[in-house]
Protein backbone atom coordinates (compact mmCIF):
# COMPACT_ATOMS: atom_id res chain seq x y z
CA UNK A 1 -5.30 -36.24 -62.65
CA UNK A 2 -8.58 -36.73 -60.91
CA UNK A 3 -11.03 -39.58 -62.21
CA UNK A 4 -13.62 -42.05 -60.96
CA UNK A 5 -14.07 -45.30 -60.56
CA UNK A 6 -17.03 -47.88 -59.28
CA UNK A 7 -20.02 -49.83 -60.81
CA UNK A 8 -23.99 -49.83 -60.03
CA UNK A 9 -23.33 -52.27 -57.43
CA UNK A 10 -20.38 -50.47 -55.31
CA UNK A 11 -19.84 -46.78 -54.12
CA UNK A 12 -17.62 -44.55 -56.41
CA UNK A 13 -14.79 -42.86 -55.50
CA UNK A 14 -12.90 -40.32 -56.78
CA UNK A 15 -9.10 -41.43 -57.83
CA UNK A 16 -6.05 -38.93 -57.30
CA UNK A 17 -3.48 -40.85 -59.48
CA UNK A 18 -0.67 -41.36 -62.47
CA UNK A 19 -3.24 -44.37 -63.13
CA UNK A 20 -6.33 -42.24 -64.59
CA UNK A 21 -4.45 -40.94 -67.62
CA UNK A 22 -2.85 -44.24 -67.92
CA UNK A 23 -6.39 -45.75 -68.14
CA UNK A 24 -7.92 -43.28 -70.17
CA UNK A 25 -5.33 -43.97 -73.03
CA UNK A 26 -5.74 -47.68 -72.85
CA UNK A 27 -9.40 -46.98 -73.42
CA UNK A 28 -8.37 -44.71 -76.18
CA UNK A 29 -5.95 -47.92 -77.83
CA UNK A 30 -8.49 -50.16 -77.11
CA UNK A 31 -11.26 -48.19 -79.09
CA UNK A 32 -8.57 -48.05 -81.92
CA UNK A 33 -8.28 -51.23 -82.03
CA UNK A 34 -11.31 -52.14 -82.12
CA UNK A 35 -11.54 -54.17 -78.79
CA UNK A 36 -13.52 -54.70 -76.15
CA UNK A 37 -10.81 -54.79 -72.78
CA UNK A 38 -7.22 -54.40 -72.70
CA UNK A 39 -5.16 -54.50 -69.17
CA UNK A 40 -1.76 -54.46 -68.24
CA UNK A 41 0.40 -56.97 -66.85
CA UNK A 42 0.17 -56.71 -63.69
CA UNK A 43 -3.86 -57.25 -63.92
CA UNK A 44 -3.29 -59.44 -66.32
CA UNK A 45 -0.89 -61.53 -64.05
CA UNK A 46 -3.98 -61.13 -61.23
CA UNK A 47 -6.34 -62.65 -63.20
CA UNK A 48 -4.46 -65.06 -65.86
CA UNK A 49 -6.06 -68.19 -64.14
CA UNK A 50 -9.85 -66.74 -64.83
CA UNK A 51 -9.62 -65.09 -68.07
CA UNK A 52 -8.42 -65.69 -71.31
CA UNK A 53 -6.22 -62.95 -72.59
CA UNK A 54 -3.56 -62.52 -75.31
CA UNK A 55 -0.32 -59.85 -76.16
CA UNK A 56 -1.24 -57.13 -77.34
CA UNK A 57 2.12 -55.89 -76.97
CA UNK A 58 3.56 -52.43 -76.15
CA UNK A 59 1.87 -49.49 -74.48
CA UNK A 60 3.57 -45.93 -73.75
CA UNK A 61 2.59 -42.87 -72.41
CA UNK A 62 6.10 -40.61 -72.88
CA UNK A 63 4.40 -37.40 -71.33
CA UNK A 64 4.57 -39.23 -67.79
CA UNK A 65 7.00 -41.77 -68.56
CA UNK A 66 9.43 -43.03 -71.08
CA UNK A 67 9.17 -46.98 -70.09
CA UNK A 68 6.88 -48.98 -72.45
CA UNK A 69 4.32 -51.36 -70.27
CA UNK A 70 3.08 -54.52 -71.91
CA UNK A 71 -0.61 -54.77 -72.67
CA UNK A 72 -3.17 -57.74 -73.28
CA UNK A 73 -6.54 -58.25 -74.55
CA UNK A 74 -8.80 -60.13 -72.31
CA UNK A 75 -11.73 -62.27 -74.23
CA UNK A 76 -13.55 -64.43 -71.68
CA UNK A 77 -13.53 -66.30 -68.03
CA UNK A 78 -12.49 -69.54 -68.08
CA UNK A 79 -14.98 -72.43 -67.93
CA UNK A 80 -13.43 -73.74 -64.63
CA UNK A 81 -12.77 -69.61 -63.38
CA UNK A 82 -13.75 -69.56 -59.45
CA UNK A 83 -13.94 -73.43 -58.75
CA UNK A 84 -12.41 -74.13 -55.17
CA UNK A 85 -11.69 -77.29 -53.90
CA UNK A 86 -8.56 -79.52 -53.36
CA UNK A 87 -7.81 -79.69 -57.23
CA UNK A 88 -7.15 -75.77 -57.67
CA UNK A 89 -3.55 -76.21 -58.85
CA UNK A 90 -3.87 -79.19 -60.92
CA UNK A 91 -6.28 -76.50 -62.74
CA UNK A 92 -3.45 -73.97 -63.06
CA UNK A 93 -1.17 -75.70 -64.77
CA UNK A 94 -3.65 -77.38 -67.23
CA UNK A 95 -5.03 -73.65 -68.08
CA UNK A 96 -1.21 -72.87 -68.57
CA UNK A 97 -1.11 -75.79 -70.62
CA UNK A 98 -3.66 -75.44 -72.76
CA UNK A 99 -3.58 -71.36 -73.35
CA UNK A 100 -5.19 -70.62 -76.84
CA UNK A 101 -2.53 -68.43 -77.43
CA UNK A 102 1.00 -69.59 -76.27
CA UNK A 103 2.17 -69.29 -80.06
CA UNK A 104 0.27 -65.63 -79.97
CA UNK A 105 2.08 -64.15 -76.76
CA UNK A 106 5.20 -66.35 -77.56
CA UNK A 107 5.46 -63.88 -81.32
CA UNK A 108 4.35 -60.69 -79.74
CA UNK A 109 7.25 -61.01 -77.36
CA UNK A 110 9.86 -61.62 -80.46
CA UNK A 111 7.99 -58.46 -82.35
CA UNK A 112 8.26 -55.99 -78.93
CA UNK A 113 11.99 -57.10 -78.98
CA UNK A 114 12.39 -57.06 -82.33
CA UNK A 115 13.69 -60.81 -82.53
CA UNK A 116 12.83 -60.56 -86.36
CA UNK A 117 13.86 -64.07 -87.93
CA UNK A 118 12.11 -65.58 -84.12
CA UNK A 119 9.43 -63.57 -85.16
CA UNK A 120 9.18 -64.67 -88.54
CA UNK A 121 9.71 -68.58 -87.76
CA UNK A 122 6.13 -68.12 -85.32
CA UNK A 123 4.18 -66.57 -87.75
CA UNK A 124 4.63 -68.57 -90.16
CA UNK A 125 2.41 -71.63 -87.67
CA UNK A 126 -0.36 -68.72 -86.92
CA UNK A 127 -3.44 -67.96 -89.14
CA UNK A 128 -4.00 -65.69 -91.03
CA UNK A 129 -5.45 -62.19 -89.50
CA UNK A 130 -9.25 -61.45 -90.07
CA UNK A 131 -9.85 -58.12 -91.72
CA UNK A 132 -11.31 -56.65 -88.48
CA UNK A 133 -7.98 -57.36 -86.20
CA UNK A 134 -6.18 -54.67 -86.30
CA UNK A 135 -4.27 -55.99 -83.71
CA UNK A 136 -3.26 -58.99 -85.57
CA UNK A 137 -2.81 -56.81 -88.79
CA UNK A 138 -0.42 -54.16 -86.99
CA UNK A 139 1.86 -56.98 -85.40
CA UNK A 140 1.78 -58.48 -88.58
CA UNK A 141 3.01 -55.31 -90.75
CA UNK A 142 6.04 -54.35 -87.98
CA UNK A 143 7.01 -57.90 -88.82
CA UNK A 144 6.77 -56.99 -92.53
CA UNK A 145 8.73 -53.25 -91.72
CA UNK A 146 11.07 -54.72 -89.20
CA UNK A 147 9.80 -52.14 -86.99
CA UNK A 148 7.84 -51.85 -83.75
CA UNK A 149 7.38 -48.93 -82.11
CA UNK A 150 4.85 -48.57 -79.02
CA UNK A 151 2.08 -46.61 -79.22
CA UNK A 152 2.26 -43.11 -77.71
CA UNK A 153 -1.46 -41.63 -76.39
CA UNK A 154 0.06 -38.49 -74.77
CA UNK A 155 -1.14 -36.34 -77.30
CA UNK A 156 -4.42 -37.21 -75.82
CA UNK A 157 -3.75 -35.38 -72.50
């Protein structure tokens, strides 16, 4: 697959890769679900200490691969995102402590692994999902079904 890549401020290039259809699907999932970014984990590992992001759980593509690849939605920079200085990893562990949504990731995990009853013990401490989430409201019905299957863009392709 050939796609491109760049902003108004840096030179586009063309992209020879597995990773454009892989993109364009998360684009696809992400317009779905009504939201604004999603990444994957290893972007979302990159960046964890600038951005707030949450589970979004499971993403597939089975016409290029069979292995599901967790997803997140990122919100926002941190306040303290980019400050130097000598007290850089005091900051990284008080971000890690106080992450919004350490309950959040903590029951997406149990749902992608279908820990039902963990599952079920963690939602019960979260709020309830706003109408527009679909996120919230499809983690919330597998947990109802006891099912969880990844989404499958493919069929896009």
């Amino acid at each position: 697959r050939v796609g491109n890549m760049g902003c108004s401020t840096m030179r586009k290039f063309s992209v020879l890769s597995p990773l454009v259809p892989f993109v364009h699907a998360l684009e696809r999932h992400a317009r779905h679900l009504g939201l604004a970014l999603l990444c994957d984990a290893v972007v979302q590992g990159e960046c964890k200490q600038s951005v707030q992001s949450r589970g979004a759980a499971l993403f597939v593509l089975r016409k290029f691969n069979d292995n599901a690849v967790p997803i997140y939605q990122v919100f926002k920079f941190h306040d303290s995102a980019g400050q130097g200085g000598e007290e850089w990893m005091y900051e990284l562990e008080a971000a890690s402590r106080r992450d919004p949504y350490k309950k959040w990731n903590t029951f997406v995990q149990a749902v992608v692994a279908q820990d039902w009853e963990g599952a079920a013990k963690i939602r019960d401490e979260l709020p309830d999902a706003a109408d527009d989430d679909l996120l919230v409201q499809s983690l919330y019905a597998a947990l109802e079904k006891r099912v969880y299957e990844a989404p499958d863009y493919s069929a896009s392709f």
